[in-house]
PDB file of N, CA and C in Angstrom:
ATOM      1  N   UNK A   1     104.374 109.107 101.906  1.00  0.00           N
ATOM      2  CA  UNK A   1     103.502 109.444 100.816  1.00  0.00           C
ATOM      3  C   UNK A   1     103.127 108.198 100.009  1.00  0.00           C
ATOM      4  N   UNK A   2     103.777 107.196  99.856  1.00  0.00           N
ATOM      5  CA  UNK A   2     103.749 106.115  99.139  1.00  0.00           C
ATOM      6  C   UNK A   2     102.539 105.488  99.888  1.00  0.00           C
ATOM      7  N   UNK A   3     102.818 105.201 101.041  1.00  0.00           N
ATOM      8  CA  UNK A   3     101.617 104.276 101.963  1.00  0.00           C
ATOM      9  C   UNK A   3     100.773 105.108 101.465  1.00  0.00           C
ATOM     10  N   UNK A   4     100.062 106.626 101.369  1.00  0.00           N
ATOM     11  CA  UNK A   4      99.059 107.128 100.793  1.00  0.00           C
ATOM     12  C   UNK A   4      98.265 106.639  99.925  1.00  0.00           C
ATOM     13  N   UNK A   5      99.545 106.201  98.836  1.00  0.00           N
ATOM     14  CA  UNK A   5      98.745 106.017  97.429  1.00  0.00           C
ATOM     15  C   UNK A   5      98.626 105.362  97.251  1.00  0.00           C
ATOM     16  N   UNK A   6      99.069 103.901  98.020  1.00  0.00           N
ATOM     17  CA  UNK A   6      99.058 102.515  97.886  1.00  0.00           C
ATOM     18  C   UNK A   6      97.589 102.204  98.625  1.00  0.00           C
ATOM     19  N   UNK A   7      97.531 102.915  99.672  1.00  0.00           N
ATOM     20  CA  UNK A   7      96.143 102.827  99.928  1.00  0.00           C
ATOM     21  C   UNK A   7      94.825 103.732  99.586  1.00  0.00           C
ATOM     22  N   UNK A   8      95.230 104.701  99.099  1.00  0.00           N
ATOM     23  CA  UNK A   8      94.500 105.289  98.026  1.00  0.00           C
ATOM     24  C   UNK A   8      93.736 104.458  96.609  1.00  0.00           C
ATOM     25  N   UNK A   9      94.753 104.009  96.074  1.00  0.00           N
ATOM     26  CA  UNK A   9      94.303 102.460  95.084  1.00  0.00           C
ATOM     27  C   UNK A   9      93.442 101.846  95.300  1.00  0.00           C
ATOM     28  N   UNK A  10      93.450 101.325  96.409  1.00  0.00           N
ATOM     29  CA  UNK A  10      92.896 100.082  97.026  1.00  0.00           C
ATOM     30  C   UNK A  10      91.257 100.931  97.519  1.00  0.00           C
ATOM     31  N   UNK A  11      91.403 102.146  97.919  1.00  0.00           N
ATOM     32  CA  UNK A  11      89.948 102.353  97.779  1.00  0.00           C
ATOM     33  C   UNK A  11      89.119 103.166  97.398  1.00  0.00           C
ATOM     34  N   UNK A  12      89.729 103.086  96.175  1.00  0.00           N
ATOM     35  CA  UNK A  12      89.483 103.999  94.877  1.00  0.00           C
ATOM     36  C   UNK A  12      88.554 102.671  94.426  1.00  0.00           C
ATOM     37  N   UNK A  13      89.433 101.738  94.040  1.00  0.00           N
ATOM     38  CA  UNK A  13      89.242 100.090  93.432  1.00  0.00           C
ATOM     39  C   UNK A  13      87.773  99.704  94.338  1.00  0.00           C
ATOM     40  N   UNK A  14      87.612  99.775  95.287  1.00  0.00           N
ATOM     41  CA  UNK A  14      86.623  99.338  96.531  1.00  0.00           C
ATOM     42  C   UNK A  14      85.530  99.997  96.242  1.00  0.00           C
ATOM     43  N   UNK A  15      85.535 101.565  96.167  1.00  0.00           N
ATOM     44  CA  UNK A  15      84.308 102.269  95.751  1.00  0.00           C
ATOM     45  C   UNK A  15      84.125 101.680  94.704  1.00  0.00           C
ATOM     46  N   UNK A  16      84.734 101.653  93.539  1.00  0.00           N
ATOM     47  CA  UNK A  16      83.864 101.618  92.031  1.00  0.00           C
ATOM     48  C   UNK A  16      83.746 100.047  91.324  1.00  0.00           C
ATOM     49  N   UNK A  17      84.570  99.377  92.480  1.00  0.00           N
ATOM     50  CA  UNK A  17      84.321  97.856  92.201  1.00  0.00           C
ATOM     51  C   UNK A  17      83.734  97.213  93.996  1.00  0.00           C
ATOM     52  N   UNK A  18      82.709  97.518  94.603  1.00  0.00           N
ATOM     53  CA  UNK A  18      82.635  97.235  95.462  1.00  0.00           C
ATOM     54  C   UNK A  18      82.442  95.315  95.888  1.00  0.00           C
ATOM     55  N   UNK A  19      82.392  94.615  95.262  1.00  0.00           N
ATOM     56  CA  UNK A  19      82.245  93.178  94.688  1.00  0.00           C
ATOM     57  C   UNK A  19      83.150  92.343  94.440  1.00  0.00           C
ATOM     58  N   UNK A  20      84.106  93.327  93.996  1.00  0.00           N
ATOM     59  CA  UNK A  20      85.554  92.900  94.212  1.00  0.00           C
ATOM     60  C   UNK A  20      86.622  92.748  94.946  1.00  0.00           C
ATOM     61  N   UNK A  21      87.219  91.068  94.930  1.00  0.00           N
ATOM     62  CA  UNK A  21      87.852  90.791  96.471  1.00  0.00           C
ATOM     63  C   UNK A  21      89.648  91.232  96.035  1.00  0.00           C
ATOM     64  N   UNK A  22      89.670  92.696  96.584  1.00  0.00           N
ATOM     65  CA  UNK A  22      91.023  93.086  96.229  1.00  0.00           C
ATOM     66  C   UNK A  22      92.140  92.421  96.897  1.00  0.00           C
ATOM     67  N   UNK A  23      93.167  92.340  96.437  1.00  0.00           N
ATOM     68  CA  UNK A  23      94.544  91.773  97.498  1.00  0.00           C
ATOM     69  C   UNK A  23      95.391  92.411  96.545  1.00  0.00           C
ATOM     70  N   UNK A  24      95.885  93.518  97.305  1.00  0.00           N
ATOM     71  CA  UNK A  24      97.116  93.918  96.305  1.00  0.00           C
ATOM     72  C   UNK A  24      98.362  94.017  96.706  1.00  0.00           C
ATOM     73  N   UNK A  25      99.378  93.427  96.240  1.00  0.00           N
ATOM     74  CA  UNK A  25     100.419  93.053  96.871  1.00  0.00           C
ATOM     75  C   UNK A  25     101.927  94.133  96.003  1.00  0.00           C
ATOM     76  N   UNK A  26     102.656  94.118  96.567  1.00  0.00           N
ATOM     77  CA  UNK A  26     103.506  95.096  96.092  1.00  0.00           C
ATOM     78  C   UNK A  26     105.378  94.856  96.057  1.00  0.00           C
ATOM     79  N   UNK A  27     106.029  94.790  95.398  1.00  0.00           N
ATOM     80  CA  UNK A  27     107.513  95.044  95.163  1.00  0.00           C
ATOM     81  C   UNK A  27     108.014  95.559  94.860  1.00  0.00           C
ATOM     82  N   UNK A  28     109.263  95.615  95.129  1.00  0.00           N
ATOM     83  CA  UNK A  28     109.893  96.808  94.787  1.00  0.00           C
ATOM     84  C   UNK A  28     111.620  96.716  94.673  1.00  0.00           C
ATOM     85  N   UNK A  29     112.212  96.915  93.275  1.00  0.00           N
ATOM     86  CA  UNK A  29     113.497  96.519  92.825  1.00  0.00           C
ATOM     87  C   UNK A  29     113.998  98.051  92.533  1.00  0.00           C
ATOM     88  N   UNK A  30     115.109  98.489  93.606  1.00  0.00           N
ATOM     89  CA  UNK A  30     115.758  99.809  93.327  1.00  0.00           C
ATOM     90  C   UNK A  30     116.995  99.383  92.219  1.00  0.00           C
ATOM     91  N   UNK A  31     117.423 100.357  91.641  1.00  0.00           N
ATOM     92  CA  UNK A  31     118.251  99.648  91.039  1.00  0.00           C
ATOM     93  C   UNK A  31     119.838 100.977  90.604  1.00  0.00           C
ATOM     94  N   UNK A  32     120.571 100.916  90.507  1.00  0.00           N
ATOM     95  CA  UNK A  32     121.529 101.952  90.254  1.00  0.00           C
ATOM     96  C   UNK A  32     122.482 101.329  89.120  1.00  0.00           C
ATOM     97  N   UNK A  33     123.899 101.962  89.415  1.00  0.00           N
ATOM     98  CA  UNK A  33     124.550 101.591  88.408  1.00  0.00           C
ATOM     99  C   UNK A  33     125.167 100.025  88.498  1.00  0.00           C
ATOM    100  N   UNK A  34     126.047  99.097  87.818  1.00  0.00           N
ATOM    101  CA  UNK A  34     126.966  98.087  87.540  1.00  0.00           C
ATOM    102  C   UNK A  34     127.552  98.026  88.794  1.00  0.00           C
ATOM    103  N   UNK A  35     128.556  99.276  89.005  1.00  0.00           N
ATOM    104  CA  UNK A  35     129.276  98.833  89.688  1.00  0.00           C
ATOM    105  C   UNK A  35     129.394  99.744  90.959  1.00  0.00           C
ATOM    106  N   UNK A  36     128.460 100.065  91.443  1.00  0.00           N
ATOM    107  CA  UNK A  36     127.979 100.667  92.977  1.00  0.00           C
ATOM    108  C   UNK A  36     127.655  99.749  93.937  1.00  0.00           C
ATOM    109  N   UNK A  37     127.962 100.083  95.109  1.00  0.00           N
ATOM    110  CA  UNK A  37     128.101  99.080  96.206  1.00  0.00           C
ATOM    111  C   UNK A  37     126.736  98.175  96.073  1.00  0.00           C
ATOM    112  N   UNK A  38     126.118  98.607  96.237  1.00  0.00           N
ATOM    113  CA  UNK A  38     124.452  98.510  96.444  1.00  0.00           C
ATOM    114  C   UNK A  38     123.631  98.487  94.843  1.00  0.00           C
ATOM    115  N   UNK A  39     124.085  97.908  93.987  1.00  0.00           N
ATOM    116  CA  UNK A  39     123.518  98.068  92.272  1.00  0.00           C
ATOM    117  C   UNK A  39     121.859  97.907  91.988  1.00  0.00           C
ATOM    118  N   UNK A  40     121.576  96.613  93.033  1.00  0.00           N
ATOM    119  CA  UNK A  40     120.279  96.602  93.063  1.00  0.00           C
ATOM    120  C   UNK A  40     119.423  96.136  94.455  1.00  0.00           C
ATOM    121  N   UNK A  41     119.088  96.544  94.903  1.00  0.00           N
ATOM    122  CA  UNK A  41     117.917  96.428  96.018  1.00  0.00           C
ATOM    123  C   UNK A  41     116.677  95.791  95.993  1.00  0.00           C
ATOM    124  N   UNK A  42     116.182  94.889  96.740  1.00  0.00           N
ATOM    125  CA  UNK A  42     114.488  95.173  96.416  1.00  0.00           C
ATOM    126  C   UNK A  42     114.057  94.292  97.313  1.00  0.00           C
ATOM    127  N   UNK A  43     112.551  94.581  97.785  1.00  0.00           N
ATOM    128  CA  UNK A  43     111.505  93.843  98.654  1.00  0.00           C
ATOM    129  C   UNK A  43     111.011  92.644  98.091  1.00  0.00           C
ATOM    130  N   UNK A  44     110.537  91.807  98.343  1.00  0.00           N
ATOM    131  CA  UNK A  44     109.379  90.775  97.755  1.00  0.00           C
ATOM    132  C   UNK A  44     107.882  91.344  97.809  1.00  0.00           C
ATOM    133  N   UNK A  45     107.268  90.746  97.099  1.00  0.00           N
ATOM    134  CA  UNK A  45     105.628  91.302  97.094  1.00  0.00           C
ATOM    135  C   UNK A  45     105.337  90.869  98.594  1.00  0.00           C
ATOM    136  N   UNK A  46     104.534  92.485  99.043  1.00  0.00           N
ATOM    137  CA  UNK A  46     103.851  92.074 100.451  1.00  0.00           C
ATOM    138  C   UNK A  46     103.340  92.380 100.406  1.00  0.00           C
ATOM    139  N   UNK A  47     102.014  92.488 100.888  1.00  0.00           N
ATOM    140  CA  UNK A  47     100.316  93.262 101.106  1.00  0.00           C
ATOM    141  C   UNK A  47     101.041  94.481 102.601  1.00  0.00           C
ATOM    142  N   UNK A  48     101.729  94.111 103.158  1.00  0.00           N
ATOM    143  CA  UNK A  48     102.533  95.257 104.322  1.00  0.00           C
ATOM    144  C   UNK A  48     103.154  96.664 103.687  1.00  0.00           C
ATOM    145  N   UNK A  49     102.256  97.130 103.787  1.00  0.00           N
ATOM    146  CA  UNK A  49     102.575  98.832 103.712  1.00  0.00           C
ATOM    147  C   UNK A  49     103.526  99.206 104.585  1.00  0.00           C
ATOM    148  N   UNK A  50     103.728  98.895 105.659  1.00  0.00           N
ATOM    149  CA  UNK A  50     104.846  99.626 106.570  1.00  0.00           C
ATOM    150  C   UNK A  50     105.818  98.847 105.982  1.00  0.00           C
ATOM    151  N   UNK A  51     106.044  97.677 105.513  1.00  0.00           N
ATOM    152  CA  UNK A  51     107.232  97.027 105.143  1.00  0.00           C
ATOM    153  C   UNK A  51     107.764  97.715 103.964  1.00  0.00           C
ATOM    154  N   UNK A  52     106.990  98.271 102.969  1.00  0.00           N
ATOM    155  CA  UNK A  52     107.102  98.630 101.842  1.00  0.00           C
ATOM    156  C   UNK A  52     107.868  99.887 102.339  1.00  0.00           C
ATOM    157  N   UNK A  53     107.430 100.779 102.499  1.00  0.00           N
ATOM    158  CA  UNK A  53     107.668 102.089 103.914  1.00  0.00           C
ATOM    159  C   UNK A  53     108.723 101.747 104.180  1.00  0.00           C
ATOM    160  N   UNK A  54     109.441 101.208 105.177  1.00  0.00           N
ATOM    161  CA  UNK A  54     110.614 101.023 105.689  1.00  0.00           C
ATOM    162  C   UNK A  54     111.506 100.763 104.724  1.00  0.00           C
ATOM    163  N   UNK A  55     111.514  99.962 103.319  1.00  0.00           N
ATOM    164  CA  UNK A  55     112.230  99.763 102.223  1.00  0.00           C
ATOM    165  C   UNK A  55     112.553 101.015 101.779  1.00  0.00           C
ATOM    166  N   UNK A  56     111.611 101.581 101.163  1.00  0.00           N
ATOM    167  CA  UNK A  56     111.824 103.055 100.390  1.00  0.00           C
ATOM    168  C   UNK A  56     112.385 104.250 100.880  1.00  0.00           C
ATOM    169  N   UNK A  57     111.969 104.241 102.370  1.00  0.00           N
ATOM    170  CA  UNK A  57     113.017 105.303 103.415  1.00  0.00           C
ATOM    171  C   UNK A  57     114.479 104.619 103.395  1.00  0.00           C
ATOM    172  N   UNK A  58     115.054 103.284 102.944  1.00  0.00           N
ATOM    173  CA  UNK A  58     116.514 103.224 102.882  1.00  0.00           C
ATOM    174  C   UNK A  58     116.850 103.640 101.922  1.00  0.00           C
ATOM    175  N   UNK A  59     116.326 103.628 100.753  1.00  0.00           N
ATOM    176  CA  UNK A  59     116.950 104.134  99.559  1.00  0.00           C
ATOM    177  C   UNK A  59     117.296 105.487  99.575  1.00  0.00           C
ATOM    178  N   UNK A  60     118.643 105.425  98.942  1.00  0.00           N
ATOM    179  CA  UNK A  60     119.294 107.067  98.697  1.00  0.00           C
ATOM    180  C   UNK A  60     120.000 106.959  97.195  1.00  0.00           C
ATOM    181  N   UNK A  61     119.913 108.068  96.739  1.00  0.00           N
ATOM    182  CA  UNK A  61     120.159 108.172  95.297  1.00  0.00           C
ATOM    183  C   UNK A  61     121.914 108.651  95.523  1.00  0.00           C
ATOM    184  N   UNK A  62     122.734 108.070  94.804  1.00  0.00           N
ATOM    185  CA  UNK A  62     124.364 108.074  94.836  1.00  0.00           C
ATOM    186  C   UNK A  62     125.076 107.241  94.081  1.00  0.00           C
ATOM    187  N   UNK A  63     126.160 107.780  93.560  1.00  0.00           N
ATOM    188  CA  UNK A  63     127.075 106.579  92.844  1.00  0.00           C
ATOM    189  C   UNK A  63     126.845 107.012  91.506  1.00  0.00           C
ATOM    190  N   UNK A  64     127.474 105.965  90.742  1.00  0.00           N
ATOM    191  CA  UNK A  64     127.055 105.915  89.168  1.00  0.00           C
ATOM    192  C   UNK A  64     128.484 106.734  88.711  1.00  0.00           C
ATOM    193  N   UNK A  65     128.436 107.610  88.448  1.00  0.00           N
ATOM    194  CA  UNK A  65     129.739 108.147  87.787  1.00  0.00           C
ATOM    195  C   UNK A  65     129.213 108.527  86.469  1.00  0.00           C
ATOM    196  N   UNK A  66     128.172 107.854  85.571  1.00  0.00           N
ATOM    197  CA  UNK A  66     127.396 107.813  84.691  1.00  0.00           C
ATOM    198  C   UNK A  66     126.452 107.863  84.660  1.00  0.00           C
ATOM    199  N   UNK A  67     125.387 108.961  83.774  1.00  0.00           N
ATOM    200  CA  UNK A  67     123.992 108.814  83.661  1.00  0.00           C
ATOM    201  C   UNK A  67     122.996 107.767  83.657  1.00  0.00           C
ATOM    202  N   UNK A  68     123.709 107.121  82.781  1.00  0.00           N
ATOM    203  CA  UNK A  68     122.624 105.485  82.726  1.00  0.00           C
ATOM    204  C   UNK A  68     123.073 104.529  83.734  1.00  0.00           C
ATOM    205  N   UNK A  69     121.687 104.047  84.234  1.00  0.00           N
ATOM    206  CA  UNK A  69     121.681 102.942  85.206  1.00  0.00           C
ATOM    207  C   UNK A  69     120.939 101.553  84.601  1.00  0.00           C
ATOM    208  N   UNK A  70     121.696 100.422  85.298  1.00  0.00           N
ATOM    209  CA  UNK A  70     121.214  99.207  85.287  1.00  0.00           C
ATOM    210  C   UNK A  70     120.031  98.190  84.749  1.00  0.00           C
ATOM    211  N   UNK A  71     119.132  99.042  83.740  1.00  0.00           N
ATOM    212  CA  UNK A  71     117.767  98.841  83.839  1.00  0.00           C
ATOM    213  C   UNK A  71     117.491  97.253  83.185  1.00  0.00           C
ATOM    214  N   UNK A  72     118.475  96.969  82.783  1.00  0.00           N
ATOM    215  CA  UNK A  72     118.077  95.026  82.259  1.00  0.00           C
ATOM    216  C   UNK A  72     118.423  94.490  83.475  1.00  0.00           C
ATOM    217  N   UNK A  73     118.891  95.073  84.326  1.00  0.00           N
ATOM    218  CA  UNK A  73     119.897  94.274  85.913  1.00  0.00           C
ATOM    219  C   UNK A  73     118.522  94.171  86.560  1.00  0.00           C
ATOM    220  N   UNK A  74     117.107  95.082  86.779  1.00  0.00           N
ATOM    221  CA  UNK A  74     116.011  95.943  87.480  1.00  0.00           C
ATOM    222  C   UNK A  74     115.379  94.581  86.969  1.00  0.00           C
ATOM    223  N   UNK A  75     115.460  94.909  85.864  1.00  0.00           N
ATOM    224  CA  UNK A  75     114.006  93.581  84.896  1.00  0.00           C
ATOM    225  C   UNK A  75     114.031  92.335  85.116  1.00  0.00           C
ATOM    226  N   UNK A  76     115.849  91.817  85.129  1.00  0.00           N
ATOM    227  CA  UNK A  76     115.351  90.639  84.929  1.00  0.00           C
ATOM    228  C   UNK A  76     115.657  90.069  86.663  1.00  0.00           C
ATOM    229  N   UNK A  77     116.047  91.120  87.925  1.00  0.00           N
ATOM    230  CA  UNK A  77     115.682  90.546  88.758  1.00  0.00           C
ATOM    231  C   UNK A  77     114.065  90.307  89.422  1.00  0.00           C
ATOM    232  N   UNK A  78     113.216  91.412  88.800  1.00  0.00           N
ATOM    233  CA  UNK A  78     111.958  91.452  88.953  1.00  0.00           C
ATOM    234  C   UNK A  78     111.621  89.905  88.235  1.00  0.00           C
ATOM    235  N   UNK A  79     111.868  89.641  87.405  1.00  0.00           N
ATOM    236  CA  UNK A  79     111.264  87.886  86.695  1.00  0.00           C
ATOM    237  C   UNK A  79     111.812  86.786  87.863  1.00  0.00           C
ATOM    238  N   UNK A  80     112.652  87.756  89.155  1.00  0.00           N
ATOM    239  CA  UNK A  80     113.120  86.358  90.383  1.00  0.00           C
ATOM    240  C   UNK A  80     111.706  86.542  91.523  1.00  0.00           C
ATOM    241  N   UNK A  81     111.194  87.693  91.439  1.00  0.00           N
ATOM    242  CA  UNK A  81     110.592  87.578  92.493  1.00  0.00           C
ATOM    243  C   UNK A  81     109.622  86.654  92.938  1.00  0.00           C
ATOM    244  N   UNK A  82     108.287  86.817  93.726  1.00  0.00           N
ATOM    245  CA  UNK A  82     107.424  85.919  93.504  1.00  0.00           C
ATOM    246  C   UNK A  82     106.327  86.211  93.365  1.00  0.00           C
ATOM    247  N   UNK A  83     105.927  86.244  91.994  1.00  0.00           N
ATOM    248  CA  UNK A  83     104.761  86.539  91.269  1.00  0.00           C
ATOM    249  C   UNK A  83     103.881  85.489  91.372  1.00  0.00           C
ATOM    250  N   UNK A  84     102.528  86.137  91.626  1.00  0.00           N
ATOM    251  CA  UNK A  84     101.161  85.073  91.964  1.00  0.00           C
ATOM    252  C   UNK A  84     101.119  84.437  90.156  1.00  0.00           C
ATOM    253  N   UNK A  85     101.019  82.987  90.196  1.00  0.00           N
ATOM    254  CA  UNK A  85     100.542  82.439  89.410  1.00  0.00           C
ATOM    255  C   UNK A  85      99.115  83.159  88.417  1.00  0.00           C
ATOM    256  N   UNK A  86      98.165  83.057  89.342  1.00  0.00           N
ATOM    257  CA  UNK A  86      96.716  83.464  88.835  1.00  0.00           C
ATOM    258  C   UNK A  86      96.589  84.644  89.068  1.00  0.00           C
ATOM    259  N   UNK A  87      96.887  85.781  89.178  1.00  0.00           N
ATOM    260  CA  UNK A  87      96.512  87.322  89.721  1.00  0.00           C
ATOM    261  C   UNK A  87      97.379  87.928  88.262  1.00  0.00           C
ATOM    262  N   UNK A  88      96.433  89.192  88.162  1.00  0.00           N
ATOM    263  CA  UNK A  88      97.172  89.747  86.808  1.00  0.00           C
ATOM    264  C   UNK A  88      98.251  90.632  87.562  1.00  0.00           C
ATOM    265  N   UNK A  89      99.454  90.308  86.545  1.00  0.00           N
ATOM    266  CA  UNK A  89     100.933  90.940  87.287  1.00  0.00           C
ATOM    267  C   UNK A  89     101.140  92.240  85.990  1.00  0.00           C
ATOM    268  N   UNK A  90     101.380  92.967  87.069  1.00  0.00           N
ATOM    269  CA  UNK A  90     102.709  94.551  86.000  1.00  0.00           C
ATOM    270  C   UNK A  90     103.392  94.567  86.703  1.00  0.00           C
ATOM    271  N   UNK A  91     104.081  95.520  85.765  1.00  0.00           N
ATOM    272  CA  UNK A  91     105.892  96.096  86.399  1.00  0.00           C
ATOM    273  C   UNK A  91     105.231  97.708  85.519  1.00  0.00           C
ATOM    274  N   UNK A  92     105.775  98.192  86.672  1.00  0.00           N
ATOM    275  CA  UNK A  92     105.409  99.973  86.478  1.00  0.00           C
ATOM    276  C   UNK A  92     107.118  99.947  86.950  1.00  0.00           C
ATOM    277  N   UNK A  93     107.801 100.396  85.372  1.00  0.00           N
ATOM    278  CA  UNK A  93     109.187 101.012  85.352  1.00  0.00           C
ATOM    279  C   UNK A  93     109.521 102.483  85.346  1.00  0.00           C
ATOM    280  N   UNK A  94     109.895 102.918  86.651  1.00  0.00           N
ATOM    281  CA  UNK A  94     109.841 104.837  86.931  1.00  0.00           C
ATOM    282  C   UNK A  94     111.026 104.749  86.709  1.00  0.00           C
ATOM    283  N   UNK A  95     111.938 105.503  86.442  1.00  0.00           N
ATOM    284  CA  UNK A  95     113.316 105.838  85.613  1.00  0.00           C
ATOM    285  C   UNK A  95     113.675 107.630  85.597  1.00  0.00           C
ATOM    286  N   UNK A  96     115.034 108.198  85.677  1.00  0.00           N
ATOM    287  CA  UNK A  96     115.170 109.037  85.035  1.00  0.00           C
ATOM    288  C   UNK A  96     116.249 108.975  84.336  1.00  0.00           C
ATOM    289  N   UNK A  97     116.870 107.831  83.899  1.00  0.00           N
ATOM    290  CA  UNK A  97     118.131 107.519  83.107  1.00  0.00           C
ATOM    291  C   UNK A  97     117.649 106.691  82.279  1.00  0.00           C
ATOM    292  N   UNK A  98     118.580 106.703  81.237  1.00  0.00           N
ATOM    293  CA  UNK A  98     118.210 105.495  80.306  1.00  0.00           C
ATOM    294  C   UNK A  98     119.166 104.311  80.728  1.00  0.00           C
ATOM    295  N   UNK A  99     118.882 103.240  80.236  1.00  0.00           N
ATOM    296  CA  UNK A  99     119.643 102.070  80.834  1.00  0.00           C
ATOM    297  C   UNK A  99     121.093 102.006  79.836  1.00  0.00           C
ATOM    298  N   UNK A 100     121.669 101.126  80.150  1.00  0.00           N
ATOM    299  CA  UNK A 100     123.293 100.796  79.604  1.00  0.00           C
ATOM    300  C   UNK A 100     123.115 100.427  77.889  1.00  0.00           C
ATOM    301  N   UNK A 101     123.990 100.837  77.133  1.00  0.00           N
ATOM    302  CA  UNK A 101     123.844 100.066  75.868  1.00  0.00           C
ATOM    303  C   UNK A 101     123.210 100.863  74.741  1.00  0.00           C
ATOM    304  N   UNK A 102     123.068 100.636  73.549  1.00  0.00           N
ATOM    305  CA  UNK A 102     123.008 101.050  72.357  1.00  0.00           C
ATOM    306  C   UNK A 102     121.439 101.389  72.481  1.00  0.00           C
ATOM    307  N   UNK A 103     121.073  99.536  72.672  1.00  0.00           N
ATOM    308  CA  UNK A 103     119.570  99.815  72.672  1.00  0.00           C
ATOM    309  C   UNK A 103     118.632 100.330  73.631  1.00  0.00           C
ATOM    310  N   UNK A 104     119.049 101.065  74.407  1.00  0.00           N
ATOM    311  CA  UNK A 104     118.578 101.928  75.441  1.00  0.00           C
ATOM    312  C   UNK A 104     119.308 103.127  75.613  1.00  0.00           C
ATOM    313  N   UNK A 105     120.148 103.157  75.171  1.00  0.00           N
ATOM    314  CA  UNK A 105     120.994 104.752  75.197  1.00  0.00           C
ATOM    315  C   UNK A 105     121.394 104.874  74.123  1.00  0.00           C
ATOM    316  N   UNK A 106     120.622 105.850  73.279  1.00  0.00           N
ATOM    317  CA  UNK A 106     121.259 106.303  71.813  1.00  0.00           C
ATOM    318  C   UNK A 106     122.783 107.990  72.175  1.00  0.00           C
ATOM    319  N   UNK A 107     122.597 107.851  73.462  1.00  0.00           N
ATOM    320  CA  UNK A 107     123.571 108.913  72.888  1.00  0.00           C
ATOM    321  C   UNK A 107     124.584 108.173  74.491  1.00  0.00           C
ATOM    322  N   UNK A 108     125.791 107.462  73.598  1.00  0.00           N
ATOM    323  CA  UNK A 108     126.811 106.668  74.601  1.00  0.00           C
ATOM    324  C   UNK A 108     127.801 107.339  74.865  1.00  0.00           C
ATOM    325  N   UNK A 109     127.715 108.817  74.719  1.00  0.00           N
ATOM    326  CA  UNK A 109     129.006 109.367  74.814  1.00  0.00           C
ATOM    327  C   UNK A 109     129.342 109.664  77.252  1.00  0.00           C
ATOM    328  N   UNK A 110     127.995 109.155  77.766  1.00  0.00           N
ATOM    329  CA  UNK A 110     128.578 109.495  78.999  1.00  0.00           C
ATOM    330  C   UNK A 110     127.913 107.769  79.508  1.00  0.00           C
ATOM    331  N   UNK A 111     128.261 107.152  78.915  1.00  0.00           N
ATOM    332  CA  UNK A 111     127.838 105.364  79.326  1.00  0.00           C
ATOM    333  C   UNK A 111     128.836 104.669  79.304  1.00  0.00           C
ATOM    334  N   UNK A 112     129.256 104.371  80.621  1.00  0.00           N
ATOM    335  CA  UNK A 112     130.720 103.771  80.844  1.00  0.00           C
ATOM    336  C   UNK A 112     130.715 102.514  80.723  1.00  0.00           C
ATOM    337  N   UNK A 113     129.721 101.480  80.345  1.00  0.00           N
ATOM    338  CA  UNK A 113     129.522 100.333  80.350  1.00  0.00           C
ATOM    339  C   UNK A 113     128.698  99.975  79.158  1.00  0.00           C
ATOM    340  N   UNK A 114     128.609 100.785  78.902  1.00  0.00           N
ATOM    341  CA  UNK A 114     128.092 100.174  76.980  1.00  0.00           C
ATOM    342  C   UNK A 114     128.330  99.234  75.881  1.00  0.00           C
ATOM    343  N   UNK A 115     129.574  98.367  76.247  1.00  0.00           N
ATOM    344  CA  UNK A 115     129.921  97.654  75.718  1.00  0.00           C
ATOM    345  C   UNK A 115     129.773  96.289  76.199  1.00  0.00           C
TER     346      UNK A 115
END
């Protein structure tokens, strides 16, 4: 489904910007808890949809012991990757936990690493 929408984008972008020389490249940082085998995962930017594909079919959701996951661990390995100099860069952060800590988890009563 992902390859869908990744190429869905791209010519969505094509119809209504036809003039425009797209290259859209893609990464991807899984990320879980501290101290799970596997805490954080991730691809480098590739224009390869099947590569992207093959990444996201390994991921499995497990571990943690705690609601909140890793999310400064997510961020600041995304600032390792390799971001184009000249191309405008985002980070689209999907989540259903809040991350570790005060300032991301106001309620610490199930955050085993909050300190």
């Amino acid at each position: 489904q992902m390859k869908t929408i990744m190429e869905g984008i791209q010519g969505e972008v094509k119809v209504k910007y036809p003039s425009l020389k797209l290259q859209l490249r893609f990464a991807i940082v899984a990320y879980r808890d501290l101290k799970d085998k596997l805490p954080i995962m991730k691809i480098d930017f590739t224009e390869k949809t099947d590569d992207v594909m093959t990444f996201l079919n390994k991921i499995t959701a497990s571990g943690g012991g705690d609601i909140p996951e890793d999310v400064l661990g997510a961020l600041d390995t995304c600032l390792t990757l390799n971001w184009s100099k000249t191309n405008a860069r985002f980070i689209v952060l999907i989540t259903d936990a809040p991350g570790h800590g005060p300032e991301l988890n106001h309620d610490l009563t199930n955050d085993h690493y909050s300190k």
